[in-house]
PDB file of N, CA and C in Angstrom:
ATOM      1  N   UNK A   1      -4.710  -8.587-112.343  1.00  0.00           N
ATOM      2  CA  UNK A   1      -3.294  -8.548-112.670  1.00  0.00           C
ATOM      3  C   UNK A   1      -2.452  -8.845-111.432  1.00  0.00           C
ATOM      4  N   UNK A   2      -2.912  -8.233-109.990  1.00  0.00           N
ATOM      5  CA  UNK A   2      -1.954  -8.410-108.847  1.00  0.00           C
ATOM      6  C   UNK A   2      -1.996  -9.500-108.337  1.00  0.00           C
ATOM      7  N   UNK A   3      -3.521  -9.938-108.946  1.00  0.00           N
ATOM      8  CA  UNK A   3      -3.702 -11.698-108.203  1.00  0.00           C
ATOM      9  C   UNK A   3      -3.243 -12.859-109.126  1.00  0.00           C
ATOM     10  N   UNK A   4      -2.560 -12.264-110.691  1.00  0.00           N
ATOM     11  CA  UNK A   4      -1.939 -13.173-111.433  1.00  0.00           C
ATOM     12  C   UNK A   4      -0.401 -13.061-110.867  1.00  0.00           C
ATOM     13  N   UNK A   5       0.004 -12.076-110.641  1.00  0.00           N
ATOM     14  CA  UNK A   5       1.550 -12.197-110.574  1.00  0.00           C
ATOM     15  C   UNK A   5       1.536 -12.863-108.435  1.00  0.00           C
ATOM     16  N   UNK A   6       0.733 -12.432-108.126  1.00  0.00           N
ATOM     17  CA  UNK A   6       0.683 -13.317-106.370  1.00  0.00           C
ATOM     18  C   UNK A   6       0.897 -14.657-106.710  1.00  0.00           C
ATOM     19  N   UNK A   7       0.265 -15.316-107.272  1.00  0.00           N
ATOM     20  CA  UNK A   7      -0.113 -16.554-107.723  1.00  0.00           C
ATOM     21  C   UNK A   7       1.289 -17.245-108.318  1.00  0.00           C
ATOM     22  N   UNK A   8       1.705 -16.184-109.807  1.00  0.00           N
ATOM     23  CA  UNK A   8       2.970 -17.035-110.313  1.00  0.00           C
ATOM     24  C   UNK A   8       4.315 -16.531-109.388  1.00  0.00           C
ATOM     25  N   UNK A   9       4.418 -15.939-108.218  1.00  0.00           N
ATOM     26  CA  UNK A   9       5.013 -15.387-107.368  1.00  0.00           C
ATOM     27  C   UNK A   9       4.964 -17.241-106.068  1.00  0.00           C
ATOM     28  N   UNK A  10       3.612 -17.188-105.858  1.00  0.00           N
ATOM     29  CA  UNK A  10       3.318 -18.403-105.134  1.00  0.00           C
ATOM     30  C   UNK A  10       3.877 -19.470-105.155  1.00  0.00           C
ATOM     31  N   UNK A  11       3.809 -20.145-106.632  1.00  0.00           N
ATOM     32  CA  UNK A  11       4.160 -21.046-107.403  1.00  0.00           C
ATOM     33  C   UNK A  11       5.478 -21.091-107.782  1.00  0.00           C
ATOM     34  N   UNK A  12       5.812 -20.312-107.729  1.00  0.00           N
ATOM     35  CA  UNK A  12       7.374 -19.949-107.722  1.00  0.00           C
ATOM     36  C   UNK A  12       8.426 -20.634-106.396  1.00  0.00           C
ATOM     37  N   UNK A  13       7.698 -20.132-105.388  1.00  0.00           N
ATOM     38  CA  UNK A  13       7.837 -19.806-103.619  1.00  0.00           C
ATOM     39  C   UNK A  13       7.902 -21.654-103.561  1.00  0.00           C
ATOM     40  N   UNK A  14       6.433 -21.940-103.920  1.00  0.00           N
ATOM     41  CA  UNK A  14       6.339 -23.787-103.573  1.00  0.00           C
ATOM     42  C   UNK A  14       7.395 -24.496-104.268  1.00  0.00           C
ATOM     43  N   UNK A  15       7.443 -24.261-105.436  1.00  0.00           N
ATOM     44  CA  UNK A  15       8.501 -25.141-106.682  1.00  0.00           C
ATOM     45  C   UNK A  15      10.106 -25.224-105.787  1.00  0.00           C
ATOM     46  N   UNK A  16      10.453 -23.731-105.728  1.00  0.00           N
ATOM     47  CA  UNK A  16      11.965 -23.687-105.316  1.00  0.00           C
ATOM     48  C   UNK A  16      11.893 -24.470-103.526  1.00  0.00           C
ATOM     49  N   UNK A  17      11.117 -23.845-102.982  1.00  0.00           N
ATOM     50  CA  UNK A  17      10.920 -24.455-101.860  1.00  0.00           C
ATOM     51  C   UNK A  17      10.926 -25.989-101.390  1.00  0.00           C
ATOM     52  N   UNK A  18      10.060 -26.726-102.648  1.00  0.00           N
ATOM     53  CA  UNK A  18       9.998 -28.349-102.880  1.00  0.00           C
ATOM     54  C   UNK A  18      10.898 -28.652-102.970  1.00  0.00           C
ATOM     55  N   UNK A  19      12.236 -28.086-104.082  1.00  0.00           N
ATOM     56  CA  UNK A  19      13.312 -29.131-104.489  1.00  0.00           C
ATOM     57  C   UNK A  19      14.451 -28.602-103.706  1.00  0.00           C
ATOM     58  N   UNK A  20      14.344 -27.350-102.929  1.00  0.00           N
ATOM     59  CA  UNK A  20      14.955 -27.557-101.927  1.00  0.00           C
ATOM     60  C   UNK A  20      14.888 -28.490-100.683  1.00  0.00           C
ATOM     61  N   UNK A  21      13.798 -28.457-100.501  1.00  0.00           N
ATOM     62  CA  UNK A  21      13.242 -29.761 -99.646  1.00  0.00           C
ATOM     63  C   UNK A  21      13.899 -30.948-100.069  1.00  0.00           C
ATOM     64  N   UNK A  22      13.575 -31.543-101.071  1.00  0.00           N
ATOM     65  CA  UNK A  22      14.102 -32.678-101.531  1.00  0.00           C
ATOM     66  C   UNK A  22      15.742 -32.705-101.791  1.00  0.00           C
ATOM     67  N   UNK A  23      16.041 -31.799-102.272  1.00  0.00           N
ATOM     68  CA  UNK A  23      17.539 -31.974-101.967  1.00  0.00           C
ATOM     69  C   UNK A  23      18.164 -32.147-100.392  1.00  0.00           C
ATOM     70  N   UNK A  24      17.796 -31.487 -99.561  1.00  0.00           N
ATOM     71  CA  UNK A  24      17.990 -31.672 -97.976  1.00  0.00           C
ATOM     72  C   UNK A  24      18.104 -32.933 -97.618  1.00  0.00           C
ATOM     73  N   UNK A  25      16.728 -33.473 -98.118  1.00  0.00           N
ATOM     74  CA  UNK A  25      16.292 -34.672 -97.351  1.00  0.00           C
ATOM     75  C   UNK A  25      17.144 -35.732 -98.307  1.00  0.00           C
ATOM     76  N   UNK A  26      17.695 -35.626 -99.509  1.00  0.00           N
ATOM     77  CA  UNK A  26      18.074 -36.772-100.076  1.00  0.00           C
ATOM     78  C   UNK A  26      19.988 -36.870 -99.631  1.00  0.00           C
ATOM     79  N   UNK A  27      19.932 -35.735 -99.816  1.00  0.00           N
ATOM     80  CA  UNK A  27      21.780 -35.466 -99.473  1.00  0.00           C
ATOM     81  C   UNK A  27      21.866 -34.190 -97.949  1.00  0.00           C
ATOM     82  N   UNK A  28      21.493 -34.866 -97.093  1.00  0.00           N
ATOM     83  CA  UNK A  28      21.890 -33.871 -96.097  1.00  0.00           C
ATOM     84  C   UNK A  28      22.995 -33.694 -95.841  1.00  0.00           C
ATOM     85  N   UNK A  29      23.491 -32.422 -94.961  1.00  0.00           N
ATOM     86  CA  UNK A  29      24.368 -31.810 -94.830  1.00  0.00           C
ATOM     87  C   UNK A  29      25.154 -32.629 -93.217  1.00  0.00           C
ATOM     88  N   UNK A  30      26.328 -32.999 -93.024  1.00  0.00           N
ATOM     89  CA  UNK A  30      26.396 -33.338 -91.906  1.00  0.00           C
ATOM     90  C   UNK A  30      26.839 -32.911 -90.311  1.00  0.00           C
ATOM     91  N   UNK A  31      26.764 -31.448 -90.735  1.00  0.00           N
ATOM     92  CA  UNK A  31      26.905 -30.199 -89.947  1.00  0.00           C
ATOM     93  C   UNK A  31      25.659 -29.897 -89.700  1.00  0.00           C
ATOM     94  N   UNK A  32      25.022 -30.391 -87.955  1.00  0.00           N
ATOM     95  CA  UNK A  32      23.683 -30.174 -87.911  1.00  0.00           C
ATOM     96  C   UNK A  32      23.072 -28.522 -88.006  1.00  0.00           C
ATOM     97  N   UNK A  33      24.296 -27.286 -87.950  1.00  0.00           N
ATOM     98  CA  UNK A  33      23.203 -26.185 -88.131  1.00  0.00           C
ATOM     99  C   UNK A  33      23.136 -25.929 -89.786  1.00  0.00           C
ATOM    100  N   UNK A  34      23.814 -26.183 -90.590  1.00  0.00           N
ATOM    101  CA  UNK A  34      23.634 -26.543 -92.046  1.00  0.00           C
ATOM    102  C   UNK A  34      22.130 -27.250 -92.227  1.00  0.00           C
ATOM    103  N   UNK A  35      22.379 -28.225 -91.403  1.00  0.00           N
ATOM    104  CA  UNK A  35      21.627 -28.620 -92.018  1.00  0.00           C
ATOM    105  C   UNK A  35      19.740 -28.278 -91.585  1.00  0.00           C
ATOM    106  N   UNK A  36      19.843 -27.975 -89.979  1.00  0.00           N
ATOM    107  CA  UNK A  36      18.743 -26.851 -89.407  1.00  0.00           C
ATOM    108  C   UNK A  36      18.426 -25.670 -90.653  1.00  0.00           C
ATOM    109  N   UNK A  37      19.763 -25.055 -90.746  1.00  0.00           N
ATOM    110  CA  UNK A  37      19.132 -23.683 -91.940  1.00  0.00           C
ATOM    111  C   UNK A  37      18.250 -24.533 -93.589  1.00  0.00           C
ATOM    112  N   UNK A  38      18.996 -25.173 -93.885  1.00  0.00           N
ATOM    113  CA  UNK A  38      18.370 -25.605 -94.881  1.00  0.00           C
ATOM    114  C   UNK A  38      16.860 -26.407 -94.930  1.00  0.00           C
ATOM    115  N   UNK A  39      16.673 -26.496 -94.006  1.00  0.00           N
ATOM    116  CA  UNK A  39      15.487 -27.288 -93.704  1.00  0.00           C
ATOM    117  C   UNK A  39      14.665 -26.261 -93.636  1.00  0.00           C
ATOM    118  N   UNK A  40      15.062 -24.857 -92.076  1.00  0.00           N
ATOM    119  CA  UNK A  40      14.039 -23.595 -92.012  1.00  0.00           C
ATOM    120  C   UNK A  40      13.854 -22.849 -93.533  1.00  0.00           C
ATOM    121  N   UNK A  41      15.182 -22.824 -94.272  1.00  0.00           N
ATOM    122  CA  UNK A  41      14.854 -22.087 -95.564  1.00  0.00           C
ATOM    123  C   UNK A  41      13.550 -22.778 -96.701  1.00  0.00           C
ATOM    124  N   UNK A  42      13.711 -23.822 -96.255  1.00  0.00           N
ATOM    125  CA  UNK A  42      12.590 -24.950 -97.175  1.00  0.00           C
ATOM    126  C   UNK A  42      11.383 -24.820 -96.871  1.00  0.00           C
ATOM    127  N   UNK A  43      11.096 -24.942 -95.849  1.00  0.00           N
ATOM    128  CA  UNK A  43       9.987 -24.943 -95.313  1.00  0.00           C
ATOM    129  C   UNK A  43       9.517 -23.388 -94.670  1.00  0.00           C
ATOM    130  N   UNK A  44       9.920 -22.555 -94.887  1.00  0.00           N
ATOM    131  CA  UNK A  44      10.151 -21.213 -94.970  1.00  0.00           C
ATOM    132  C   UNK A  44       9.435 -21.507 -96.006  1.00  0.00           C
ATOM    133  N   UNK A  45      10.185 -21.236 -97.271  1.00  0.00           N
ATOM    134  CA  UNK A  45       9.803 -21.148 -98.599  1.00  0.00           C
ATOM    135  C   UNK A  45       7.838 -21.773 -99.125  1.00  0.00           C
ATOM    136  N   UNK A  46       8.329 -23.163 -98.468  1.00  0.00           N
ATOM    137  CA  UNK A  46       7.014 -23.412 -98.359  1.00  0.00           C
ATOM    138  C   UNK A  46       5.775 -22.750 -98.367  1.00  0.00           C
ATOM    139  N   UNK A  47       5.834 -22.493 -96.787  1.00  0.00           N
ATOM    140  CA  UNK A  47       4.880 -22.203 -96.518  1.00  0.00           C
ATOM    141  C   UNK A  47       4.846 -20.736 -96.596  1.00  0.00           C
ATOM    142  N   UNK A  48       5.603 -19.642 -97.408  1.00  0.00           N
ATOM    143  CA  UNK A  48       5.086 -18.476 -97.730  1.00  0.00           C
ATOM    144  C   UNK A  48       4.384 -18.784 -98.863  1.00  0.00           C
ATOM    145  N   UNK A  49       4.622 -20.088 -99.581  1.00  0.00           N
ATOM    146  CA  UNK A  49       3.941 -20.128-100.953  1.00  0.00           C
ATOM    147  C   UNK A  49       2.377 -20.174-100.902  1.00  0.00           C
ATOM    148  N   UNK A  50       2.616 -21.171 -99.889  1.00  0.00           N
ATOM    149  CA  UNK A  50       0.664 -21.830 -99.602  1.00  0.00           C
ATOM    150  C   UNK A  50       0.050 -20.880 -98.833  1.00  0.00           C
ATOM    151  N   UNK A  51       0.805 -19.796 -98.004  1.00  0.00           N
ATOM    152  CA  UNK A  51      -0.015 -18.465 -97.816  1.00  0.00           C
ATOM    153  C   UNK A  51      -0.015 -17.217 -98.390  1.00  0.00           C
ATOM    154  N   UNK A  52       1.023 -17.043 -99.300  1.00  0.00           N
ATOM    155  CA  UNK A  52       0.921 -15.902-100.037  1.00  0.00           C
ATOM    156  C   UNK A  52      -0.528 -15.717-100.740  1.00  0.00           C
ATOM    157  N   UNK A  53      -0.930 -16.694-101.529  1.00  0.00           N
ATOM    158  CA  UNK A  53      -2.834 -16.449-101.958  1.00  0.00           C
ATOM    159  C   UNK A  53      -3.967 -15.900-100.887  1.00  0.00           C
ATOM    160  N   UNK A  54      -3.783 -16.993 -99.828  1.00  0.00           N
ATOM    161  CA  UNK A  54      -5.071 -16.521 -99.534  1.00  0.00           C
ATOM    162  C   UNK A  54      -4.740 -15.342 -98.410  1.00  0.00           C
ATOM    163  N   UNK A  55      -3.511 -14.832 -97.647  1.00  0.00           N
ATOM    164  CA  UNK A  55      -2.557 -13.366 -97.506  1.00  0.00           C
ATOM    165  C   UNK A  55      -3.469 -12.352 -98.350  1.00  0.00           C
ATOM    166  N   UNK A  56      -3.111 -12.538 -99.933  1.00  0.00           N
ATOM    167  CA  UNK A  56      -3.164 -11.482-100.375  1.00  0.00           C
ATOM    168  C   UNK A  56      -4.662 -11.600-101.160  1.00  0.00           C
ATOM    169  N   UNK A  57      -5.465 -12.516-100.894  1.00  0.00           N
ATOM    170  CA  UNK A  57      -6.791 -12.544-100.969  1.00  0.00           C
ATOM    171  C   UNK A  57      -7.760 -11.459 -99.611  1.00  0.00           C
ATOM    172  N   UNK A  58      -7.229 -11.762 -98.192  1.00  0.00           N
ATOM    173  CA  UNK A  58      -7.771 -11.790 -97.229  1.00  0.00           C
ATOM    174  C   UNK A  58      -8.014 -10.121 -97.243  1.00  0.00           C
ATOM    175  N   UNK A  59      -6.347  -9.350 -97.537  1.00  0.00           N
ATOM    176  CA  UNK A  59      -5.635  -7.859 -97.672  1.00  0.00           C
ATOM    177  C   UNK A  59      -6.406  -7.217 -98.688  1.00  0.00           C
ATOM    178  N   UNK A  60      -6.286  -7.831 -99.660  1.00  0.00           N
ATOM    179  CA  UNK A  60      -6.976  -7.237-101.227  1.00  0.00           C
ATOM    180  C   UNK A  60      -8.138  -7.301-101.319  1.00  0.00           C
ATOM    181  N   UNK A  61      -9.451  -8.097-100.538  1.00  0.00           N
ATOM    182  CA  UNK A  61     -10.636  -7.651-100.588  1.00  0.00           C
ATOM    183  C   UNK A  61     -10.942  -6.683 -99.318  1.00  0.00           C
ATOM    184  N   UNK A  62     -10.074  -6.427 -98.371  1.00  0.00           N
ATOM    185  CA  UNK A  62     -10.747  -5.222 -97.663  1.00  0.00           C
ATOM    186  C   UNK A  62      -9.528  -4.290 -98.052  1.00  0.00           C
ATOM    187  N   UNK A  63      -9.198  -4.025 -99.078  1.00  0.00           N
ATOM    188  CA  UNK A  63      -8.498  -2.195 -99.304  1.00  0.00           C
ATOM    189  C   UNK A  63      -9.433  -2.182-100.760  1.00  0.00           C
ATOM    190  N   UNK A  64     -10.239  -3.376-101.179  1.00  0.00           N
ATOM    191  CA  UNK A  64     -10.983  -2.755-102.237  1.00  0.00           C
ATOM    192  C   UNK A  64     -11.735  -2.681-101.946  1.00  0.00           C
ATOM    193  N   UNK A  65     -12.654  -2.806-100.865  1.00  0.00           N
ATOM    194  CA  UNK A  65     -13.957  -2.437-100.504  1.00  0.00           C
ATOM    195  C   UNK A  65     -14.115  -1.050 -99.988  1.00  0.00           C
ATOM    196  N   UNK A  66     -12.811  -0.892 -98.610  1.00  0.00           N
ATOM    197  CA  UNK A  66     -12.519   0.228 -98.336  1.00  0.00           C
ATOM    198  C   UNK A  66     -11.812   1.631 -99.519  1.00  0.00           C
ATOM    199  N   UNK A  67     -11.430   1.131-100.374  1.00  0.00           N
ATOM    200  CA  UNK A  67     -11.243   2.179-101.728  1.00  0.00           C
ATOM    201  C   UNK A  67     -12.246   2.586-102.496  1.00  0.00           C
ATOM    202  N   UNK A  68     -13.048   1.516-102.612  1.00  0.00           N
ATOM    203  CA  UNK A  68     -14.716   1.701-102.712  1.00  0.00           C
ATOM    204  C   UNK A  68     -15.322   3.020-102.313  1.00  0.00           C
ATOM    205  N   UNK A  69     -15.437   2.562-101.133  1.00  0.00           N
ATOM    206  CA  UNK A  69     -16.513   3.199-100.283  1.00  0.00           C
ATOM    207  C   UNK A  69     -15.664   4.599-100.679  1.00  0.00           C
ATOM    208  N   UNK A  70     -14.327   5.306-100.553  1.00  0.00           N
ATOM    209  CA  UNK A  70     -14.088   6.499-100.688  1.00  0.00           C
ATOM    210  C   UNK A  70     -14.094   6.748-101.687  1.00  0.00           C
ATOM    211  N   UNK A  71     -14.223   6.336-103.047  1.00  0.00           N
ATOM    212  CA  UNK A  71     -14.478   6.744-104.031  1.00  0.00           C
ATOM    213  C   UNK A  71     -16.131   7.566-104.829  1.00  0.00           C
TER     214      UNK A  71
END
């Protein structure tokens, strides 16, 4: 269940992130820190998407191993 909602959480993160991207790059802003933020927010966005999985892959198999073992 936590690795379905990571995932449509992920996918979420890449999508908005992309067409922010693409809006930047097609109509930039001509105020260069406008247009700096919008770029870090994009690519921000990005790349929490393409690491949020394997993040919460890396986290979530050692607190279940370690929940394991104390159980």
């Amino acid at each position: 269940m936590k690795t379905g909602f990571v995932l449509v959480l992920s996918f979420l993160a890449l999508a908005l992130g992309g067409l922010l991207l693409v809006s930047t790059l097609t109509n930039p802003s001509l105020d260069a820190l406008i247009l700096a933020r919008d770029l870090g927010l994009s690519l921000a966005a990005v790349f929490t998407g393409v690491a949020a999985p394997f993040l919460h892959r890396k986290f979530a198999g050692d607190g279940e191993k370690d929940g394991a073992a104390n159980n």
